[in-house]
N, C-alpha and C. Protein backbone atom coordinates (compact mmCIF):
# COMPACT_ATOMS: atom_id res chain seq x y z
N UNK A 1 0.84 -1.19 0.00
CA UNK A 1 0.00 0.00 0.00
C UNK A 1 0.88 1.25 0.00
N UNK A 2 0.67 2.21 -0.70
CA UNK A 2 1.04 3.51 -1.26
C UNK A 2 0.70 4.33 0.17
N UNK A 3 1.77 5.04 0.41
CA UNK A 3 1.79 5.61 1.73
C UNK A 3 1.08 7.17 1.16
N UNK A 4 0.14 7.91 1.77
CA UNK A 4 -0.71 9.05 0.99
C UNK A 4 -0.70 9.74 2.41
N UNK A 5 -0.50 11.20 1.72
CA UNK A 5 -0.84 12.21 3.18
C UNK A 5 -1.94 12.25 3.62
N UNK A 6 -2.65 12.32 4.85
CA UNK A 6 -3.49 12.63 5.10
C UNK A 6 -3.79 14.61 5.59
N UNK A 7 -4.93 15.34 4.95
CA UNK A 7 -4.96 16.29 5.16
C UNK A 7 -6.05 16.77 5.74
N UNK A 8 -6.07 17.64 6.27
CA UNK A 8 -7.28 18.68 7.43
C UNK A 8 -8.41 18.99 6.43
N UNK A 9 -8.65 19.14 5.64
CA UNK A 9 -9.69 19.60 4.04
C UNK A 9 -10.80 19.40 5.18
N UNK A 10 -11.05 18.30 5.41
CA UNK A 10 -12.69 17.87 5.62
C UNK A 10 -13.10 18.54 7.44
N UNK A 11 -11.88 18.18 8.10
CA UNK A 11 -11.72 19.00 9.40
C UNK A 11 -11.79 20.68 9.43
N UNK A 12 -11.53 21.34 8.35
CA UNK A 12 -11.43 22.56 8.01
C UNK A 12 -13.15 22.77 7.79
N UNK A 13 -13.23 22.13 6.52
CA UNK A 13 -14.64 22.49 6.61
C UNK A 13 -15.92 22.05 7.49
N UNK A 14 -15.78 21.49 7.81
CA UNK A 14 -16.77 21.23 9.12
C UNK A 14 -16.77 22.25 10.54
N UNK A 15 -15.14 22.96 10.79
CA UNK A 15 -14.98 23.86 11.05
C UNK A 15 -15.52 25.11 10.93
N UNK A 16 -15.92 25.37 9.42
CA UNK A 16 -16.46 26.73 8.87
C UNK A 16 -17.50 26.46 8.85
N UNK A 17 -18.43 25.18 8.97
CA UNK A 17 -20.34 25.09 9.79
C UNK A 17 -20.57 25.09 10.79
N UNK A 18 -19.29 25.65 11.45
CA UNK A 18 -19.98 25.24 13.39
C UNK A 18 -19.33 24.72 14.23
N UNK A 19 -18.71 23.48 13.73
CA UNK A 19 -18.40 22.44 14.12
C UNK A 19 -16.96 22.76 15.06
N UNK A 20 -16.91 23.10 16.10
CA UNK A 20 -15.46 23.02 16.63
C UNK A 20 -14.52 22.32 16.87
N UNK A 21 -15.03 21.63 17.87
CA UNK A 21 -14.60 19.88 17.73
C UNK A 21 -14.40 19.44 17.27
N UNK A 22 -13.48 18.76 16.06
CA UNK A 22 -13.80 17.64 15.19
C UNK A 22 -12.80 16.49 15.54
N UNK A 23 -13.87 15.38 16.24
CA UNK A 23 -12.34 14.29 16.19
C UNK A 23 -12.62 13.11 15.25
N UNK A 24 -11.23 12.47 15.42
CA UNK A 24 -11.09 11.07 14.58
C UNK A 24 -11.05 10.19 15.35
N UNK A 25 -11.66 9.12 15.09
CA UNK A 25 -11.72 7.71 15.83
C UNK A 25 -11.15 6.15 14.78
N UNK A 26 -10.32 5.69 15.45
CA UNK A 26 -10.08 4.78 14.21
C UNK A 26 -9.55 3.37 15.83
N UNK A 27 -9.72 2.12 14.82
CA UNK A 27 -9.39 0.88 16.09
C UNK A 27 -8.02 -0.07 15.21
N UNK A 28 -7.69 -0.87 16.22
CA UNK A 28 -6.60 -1.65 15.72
C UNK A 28 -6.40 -2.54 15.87
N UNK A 29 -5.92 -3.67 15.35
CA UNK A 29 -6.21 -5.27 16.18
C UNK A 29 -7.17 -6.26 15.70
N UNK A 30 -8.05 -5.35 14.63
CA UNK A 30 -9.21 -6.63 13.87
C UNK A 30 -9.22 -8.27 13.64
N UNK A 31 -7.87 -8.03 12.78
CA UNK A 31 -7.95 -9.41 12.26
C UNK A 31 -7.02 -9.88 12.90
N UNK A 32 -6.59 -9.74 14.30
CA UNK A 32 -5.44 -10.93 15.18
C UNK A 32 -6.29 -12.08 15.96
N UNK A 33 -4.93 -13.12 15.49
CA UNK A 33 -5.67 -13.99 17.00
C UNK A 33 -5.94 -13.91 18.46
N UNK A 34 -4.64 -13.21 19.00
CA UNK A 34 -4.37 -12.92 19.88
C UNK A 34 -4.25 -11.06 20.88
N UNK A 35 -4.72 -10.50 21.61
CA UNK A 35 -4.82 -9.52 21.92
C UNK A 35 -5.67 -8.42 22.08
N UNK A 36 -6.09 -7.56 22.59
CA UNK A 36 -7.17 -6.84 22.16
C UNK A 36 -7.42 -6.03 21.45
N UNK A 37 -8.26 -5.40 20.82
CA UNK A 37 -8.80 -4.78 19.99
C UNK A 37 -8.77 -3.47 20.49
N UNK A 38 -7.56 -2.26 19.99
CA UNK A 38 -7.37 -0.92 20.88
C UNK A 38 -8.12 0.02 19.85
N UNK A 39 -9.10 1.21 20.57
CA UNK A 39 -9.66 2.46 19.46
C UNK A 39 -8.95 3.34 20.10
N UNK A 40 -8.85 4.78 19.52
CA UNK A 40 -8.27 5.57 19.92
C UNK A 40 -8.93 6.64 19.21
N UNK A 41 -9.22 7.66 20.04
CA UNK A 41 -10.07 9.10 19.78
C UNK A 41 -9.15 10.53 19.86
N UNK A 42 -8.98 11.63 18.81
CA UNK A 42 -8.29 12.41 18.81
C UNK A 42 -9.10 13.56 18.52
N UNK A 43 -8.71 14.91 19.23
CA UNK A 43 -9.01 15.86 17.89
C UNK A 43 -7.49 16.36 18.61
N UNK A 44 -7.35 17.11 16.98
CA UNK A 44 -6.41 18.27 17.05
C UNK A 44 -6.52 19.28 16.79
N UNK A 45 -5.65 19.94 17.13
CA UNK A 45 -5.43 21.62 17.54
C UNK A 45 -5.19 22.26 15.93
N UNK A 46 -6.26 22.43 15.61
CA UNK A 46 -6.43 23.74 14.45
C UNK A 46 -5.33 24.21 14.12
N UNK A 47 -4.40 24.89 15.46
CA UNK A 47 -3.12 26.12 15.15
C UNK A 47 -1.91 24.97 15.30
N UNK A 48 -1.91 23.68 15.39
CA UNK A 48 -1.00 22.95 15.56
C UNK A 48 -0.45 21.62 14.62
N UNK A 49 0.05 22.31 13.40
CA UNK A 49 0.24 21.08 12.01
C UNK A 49 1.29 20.13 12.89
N UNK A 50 0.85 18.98 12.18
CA UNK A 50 1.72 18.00 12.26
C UNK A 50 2.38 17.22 11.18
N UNK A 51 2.71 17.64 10.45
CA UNK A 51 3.35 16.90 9.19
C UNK A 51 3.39 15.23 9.23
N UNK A 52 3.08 14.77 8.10
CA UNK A 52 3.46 13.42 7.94
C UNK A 52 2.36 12.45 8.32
N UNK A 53 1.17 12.78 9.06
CA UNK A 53 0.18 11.87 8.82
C UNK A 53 -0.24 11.32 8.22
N UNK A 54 -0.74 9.57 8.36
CA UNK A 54 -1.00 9.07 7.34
C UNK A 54 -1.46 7.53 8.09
N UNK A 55 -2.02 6.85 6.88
CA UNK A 55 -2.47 5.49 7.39
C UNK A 55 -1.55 4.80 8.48
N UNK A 56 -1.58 4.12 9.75
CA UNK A 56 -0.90 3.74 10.70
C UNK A 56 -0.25 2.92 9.96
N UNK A 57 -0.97 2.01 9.35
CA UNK A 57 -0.35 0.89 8.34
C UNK A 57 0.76 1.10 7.48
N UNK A 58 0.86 2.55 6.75
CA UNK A 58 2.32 2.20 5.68
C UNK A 58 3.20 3.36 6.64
N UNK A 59 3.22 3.31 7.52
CA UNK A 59 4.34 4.48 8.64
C UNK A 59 4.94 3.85 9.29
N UNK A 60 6.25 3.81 8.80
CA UNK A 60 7.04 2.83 9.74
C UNK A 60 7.37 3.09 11.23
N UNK A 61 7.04 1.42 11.81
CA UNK A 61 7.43 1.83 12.93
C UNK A 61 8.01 2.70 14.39
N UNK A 62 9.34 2.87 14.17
CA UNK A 62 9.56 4.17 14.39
C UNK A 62 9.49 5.50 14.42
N UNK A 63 8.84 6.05 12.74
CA UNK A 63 8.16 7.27 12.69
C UNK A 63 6.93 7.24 13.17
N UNK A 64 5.95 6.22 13.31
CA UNK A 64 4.87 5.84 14.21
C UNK A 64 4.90 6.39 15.83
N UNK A 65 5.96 5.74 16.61
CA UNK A 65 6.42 5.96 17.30
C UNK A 65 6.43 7.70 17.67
N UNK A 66 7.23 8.28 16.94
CA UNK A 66 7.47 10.06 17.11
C UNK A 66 6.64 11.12 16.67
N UNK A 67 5.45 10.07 15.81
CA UNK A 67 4.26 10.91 15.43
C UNK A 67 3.40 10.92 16.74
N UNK A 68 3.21 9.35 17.46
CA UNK A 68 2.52 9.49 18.06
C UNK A 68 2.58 10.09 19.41
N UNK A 69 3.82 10.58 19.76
CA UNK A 69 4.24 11.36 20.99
C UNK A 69 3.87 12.64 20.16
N UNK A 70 4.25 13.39 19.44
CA UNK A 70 3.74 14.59 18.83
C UNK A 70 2.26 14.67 18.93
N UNK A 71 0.97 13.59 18.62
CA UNK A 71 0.39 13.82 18.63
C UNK A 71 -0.49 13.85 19.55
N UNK A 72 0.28 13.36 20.95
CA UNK A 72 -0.85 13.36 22.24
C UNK A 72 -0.25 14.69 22.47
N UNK A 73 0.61 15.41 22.57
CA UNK A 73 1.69 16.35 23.06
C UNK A 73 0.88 18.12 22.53
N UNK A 74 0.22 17.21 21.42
CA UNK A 74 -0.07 18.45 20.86
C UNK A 74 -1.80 18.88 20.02
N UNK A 75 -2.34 17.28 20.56
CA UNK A 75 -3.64 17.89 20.42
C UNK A 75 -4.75 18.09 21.64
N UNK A 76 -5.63 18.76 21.33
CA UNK A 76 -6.76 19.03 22.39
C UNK A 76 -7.13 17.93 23.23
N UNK A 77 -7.28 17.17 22.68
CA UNK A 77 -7.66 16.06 23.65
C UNK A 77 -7.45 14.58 22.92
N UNK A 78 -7.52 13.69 23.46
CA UNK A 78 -7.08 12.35 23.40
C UNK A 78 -7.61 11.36 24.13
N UNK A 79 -8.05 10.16 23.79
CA UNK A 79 -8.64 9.27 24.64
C UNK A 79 -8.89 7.79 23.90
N UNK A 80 -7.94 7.10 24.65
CA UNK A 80 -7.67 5.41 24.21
C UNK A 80 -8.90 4.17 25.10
N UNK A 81 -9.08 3.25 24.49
CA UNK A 81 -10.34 2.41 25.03
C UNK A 81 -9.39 1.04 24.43
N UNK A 82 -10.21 -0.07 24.86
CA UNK A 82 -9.85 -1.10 24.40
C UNK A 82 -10.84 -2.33 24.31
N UNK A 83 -10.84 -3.39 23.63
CA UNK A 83 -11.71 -4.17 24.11
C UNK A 83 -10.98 -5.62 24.44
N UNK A 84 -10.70 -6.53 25.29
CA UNK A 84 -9.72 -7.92 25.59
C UNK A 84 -10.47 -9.21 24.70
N UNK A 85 -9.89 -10.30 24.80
CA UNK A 85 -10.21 -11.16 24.10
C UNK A 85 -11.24 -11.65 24.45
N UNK A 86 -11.76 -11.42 25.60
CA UNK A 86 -12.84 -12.24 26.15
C UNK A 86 -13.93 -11.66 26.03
N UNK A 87 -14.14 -10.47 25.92
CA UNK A 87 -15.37 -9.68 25.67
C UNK A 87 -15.81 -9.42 24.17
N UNK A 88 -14.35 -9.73 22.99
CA UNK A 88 -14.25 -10.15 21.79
C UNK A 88 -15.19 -11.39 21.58
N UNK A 89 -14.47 -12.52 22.21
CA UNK A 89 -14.84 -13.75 21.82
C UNK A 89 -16.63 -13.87 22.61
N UNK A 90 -17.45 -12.63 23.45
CA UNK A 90 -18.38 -12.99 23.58
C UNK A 90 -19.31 -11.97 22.43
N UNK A 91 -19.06 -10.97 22.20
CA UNK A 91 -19.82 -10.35 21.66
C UNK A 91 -19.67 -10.09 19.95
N UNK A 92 -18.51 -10.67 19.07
CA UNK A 92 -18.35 -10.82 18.25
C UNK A 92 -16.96 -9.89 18.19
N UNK A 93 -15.72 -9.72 16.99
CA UNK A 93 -15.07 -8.45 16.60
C UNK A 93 -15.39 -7.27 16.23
N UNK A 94 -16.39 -7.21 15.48
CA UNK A 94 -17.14 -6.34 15.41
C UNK A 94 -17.29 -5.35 16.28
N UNK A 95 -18.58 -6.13 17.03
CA UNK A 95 -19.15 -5.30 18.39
C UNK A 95 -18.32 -4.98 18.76
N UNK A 96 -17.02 -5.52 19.60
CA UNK A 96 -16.00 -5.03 20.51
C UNK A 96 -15.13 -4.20 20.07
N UNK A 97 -15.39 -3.87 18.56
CA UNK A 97 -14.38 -2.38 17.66
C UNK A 97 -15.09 -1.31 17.80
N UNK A 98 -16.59 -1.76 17.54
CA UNK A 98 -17.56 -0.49 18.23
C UNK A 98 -17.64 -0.12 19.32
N UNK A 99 -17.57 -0.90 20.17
CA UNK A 99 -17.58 -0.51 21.57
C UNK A 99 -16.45 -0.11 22.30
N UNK A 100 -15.31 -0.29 21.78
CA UNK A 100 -13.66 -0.03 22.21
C UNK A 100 -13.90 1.27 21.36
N UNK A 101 -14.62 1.62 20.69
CA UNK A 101 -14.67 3.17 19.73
C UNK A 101 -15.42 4.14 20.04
N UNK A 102 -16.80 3.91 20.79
CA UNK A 102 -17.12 4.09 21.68
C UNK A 102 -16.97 4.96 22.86
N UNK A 103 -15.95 4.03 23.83
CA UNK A 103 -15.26 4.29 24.76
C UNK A 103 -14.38 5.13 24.75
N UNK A 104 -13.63 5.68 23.22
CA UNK A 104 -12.57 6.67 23.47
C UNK A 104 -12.87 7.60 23.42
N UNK A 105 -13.82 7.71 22.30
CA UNK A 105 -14.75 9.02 22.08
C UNK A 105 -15.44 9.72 23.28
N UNK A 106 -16.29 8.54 24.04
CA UNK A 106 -16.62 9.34 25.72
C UNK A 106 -15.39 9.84 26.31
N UNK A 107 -14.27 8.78 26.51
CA UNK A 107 -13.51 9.57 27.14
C UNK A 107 -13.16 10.71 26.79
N UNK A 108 -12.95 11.50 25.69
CA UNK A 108 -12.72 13.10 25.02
C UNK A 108 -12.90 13.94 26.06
N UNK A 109 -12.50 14.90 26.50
CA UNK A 109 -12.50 16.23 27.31
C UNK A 109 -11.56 17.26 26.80
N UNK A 110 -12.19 18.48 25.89
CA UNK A 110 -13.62 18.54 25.97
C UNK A 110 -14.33 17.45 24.80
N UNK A 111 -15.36 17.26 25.05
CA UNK A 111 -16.22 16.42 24.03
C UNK A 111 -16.28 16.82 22.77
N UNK A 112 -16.45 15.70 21.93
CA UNK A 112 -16.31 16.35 20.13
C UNK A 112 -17.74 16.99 19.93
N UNK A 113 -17.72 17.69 19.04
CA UNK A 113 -19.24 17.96 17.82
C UNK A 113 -19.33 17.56 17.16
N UNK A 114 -18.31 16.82 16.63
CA UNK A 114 -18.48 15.64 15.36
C UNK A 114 -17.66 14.58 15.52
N UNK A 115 -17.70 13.71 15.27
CA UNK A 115 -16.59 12.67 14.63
C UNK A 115 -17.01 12.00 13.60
N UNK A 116 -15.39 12.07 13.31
CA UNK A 116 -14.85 11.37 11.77
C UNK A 116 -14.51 9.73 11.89
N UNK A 117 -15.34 8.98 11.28
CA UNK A 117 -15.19 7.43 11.75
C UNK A 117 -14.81 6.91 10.40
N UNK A 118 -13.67 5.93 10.46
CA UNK A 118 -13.39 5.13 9.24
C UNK A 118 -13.89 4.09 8.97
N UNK A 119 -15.38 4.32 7.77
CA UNK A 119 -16.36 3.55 7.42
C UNK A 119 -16.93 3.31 8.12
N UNK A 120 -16.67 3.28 9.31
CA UNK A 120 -18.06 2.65 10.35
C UNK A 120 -19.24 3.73 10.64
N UNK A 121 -20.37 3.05 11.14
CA UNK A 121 -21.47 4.42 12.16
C UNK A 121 -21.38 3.42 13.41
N UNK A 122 -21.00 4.80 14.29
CA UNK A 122 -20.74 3.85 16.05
C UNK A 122 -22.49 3.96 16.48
N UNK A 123 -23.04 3.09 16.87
CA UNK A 123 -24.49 3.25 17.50
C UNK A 123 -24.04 3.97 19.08
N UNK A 124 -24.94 5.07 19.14
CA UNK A 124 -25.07 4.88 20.67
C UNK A 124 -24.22 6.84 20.94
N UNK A 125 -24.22 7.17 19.70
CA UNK A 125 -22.70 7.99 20.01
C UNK A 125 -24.12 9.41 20.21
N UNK A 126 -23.81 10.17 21.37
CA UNK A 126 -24.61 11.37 21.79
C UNK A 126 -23.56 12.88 20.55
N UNK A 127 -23.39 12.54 20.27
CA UNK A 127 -22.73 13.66 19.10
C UNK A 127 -23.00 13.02 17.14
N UNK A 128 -23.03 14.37 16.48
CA UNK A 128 -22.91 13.72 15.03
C UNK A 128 -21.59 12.61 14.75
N UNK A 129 -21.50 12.39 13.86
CA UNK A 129 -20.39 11.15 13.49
C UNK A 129 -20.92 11.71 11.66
N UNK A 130 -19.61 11.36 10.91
CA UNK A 130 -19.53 10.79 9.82
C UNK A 130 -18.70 9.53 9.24
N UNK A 131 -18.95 8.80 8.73
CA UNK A 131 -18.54 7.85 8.04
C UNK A 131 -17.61 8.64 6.72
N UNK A 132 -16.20 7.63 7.02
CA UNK A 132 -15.62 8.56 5.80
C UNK A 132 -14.78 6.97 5.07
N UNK A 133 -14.87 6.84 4.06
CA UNK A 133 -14.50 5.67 3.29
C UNK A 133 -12.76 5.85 3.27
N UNK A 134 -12.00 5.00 3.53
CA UNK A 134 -10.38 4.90 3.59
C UNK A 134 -10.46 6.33 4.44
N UNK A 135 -10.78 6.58 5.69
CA UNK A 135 -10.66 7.82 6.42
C UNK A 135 -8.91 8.39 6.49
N UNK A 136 -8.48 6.70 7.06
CA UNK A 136 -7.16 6.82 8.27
C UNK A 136 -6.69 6.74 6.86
N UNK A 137 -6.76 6.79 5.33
CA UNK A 137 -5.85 7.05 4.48
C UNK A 137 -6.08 9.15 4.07
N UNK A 138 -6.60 9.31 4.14
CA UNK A 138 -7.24 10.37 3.88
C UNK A 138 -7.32 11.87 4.86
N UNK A 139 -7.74 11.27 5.84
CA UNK A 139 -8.60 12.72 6.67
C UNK A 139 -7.40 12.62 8.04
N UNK A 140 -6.78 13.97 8.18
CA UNK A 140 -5.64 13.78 9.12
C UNK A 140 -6.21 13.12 10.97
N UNK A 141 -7.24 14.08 10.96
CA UNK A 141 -7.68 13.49 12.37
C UNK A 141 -7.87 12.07 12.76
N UNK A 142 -8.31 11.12 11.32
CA UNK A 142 -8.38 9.62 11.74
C UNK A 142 -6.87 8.95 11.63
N UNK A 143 -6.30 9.32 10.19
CA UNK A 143 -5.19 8.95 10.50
C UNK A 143 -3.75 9.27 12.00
N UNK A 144 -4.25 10.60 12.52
CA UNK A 144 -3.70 10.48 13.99
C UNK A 144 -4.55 9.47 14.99
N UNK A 145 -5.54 9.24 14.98
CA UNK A 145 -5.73 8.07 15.48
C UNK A 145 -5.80 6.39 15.36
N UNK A 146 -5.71 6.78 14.39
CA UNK A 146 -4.91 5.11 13.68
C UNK A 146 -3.61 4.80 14.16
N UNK A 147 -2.24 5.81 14.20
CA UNK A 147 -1.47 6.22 14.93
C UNK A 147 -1.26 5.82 16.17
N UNK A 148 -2.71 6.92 16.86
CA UNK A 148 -2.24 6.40 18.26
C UNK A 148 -2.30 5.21 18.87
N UNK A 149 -3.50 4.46 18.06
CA UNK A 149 -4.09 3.53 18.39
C UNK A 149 -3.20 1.98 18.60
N UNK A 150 -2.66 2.45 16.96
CA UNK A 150 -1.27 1.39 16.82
C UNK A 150 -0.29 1.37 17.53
N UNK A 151 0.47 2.59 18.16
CA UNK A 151 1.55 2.36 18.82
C UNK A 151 1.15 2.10 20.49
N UNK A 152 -0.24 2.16 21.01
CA UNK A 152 -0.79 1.74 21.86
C UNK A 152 -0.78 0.18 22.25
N UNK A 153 -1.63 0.14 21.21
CA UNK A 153 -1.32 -1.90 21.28
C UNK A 153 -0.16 -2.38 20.86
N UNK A 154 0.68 -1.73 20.03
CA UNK A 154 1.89 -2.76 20.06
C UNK A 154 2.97 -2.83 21.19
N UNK A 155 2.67 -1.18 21.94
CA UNK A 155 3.42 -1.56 23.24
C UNK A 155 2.28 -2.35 24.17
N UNK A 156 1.30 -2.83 24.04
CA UNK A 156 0.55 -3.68 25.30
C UNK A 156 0.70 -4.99 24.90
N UNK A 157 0.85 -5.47 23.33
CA UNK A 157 1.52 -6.82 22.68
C UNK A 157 3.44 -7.28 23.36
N UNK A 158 4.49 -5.88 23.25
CA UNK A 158 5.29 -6.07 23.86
C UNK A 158 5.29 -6.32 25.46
N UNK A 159 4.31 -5.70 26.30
CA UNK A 159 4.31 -6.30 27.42
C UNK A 159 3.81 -7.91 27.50
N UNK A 160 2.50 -8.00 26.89
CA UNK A 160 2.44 -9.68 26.86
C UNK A 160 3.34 -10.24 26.07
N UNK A 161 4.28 -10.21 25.69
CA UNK A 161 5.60 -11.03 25.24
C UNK A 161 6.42 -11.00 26.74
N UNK A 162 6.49 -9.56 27.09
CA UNK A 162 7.47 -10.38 28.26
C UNK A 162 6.69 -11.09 29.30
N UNK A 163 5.54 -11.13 29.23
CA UNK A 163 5.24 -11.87 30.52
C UNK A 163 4.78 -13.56 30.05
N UNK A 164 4.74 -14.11 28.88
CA UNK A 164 5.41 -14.86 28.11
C UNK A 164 5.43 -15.13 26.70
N UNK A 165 6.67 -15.49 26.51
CA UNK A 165 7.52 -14.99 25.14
C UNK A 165 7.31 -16.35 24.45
N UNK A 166 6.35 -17.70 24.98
CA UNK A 166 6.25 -18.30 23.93
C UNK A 166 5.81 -18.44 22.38
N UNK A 167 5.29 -16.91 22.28
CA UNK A 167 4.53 -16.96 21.17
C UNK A 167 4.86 -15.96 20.35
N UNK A 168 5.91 -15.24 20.70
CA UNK A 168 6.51 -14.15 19.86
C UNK A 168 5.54 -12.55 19.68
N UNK A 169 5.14 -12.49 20.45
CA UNK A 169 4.50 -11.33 20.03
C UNK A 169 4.51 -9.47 20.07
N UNK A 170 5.69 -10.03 20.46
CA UNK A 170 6.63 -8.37 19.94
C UNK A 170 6.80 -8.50 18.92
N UNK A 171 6.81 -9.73 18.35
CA UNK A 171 7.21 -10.14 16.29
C UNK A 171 5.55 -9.25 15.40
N UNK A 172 5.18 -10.48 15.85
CA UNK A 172 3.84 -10.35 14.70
C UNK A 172 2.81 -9.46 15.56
N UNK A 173 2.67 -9.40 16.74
CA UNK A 173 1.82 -8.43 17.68
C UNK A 173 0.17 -9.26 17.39
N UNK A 174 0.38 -10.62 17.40
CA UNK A 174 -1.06 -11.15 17.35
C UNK A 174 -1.29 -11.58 16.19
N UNK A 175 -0.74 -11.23 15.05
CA UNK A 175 -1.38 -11.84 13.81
C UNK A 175 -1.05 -12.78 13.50
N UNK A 176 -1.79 -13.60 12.05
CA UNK A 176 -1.34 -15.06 11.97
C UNK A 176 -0.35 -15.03 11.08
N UNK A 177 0.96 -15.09 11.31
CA UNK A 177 1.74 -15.49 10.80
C UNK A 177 2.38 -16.91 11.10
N UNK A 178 3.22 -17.49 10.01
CA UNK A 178 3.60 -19.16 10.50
C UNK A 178 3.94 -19.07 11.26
N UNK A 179 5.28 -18.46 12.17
CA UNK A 179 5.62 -18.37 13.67
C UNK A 179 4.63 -18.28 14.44
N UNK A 180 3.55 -17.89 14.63
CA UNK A 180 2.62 -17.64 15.47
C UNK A 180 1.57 -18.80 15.19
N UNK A 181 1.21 -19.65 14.37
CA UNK A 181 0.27 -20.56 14.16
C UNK A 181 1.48 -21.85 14.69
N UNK A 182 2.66 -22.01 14.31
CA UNK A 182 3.23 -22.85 14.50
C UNK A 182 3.43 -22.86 16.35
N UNK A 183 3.71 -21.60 16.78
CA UNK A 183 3.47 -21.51 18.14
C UNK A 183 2.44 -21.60 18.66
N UNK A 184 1.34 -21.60 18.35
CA UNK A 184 -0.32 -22.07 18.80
C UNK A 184 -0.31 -23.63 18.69
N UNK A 185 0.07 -24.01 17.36
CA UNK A 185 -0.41 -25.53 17.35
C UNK A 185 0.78 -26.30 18.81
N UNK A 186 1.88 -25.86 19.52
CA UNK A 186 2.99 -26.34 20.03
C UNK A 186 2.42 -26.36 21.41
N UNK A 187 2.01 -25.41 21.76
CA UNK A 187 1.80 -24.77 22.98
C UNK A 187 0.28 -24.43 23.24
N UNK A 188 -0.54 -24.38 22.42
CA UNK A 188 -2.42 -23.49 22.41
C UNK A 188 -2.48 -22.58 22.75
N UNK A 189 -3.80 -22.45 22.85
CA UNK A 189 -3.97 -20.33 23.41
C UNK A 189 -3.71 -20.39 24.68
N UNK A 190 -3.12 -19.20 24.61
CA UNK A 190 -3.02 -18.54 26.01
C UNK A 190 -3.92 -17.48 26.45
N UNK A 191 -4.19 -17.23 27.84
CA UNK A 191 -5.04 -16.30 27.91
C UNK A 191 -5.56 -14.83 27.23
N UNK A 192 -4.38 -14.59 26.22
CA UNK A 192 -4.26 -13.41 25.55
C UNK A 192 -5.04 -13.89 24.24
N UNK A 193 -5.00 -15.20 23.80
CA UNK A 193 -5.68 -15.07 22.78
C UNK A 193 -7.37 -15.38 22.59
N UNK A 194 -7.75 -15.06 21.05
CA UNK A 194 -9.21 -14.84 21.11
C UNK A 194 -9.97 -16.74 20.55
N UNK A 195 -10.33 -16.91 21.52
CA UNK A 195 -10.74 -18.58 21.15
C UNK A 195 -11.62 -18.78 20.17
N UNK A 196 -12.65 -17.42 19.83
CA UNK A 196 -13.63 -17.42 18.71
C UNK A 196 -12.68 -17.07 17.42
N UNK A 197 -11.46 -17.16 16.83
CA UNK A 197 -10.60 -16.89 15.95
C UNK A 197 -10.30 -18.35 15.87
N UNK A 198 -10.50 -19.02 14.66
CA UNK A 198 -9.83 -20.45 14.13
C UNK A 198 -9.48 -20.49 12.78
N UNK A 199 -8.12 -19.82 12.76
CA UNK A 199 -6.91 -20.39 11.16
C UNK A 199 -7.40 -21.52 10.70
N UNK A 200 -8.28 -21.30 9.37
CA UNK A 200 -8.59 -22.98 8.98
C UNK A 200 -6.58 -23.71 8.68
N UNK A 201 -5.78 -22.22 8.44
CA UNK A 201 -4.30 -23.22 8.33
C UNK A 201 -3.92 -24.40 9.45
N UNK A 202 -4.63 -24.11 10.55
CA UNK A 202 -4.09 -24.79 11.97
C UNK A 202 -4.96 -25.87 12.32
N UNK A 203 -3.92 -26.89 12.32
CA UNK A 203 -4.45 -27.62 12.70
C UNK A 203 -4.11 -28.33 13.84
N UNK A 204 -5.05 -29.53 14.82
CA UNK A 204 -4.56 -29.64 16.55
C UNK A 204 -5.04 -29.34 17.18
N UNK A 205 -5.24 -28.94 18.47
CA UNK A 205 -6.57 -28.28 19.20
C UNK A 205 -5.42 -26.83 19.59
N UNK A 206 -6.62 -26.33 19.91
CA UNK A 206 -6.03 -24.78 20.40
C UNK A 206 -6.76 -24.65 21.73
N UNK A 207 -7.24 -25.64 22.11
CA UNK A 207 -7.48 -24.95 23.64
C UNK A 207 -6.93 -25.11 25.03
């Protein structure tokens, strides 16, 4: 994937109807076996550019990393949610991306007037919302929260590696890769992972 700036355009104008507030909400963690599902809610500061935003996905690591200290550092407000494997594996992935999305957005202080959601409509949300198609490629406010969201869970993936490292997940951070299926079929899930997730690649029990 083609790494694309994301720009303020749509934050600007929503700006010039009213709208003061405008945050981005974006989640992370969908398609892993293992870990939870982190959202993360932003707005930023109008008088405060941040260069270089863009999908969490093609930003490497490290610049991930220094965006996302820039960007708690320097916008209005901020607010991370999460959902664990177990509240995953009862209510579907889905639900628990909405509801970990949800949660960040309440947390906001001050509260948005709008949010910018990538493709989704959150039910339940006491403010407008728009749905914006490839947002976190596009619209800077989601892509800072795609951002934050990512370097959130991959440091809560590096803590469950050290507390155990059978499964590598400072590597892949939950996803199915052969190291990580080959470490499931050796060993099974561990409490970190989501038991409603089954790799038709794997085979053996996983529980």
């Amino acid at each position: 994937m083609a790494r694309v700036t994301a720009y303020r355009t749509l934050e600007n104008a929503l700006r010039r109807l009213g709208y003061i507030h405008v945050a981005g909400v974006d989640e992370v963690g969908r398609g892993c076996l293992a870990g939870p599902v982190v959202a993360a809610a932003v707005i930023l500061d109008p008088g405060r550019h941040i260069p270089g935003l863009s999908d969490s996905k093609v930003v490497p690591a490290a610049e991930r990393e220094r965006l996302c200290d820039q960007i708690l550092a320097c916008a209005l407000a901020w607010g991370v949610a999460a959902a664990d494997p177990r509240e995953i594996d009862r209510i579907n992935i889905h639900q628990a991306g909405l509801r970990a999305m949800r949660r960040a957005i309440l947390a906001l202080s001050p509260p948005p007037d709008v949010v910018l959601v990538d493709a989704f409509r959150i039910p339940d949300l006491p403010m407008d919302q728009r749905g914006i198609r490839k947002g976190d490629r596009h619209c800077a406010v989601i892509a800072a929260a795609s951002i934050v969201a990512k370097v959130v869970r991959d440091r809560q993936m590096a803590e469950l590696h050290g507390t155990d490292p059978r499964y590598g997940f400072d590597r892949h951070k939950g996803y199915a890769t052969a190291d990580h299926l080959q470490a499931v079929a050796q060993f099974g899930y561990s409490d970190a992972h989501r038991r409603s997730f089954r790799p038709q690649t794997l085979t053996g029990s996983l529980d």
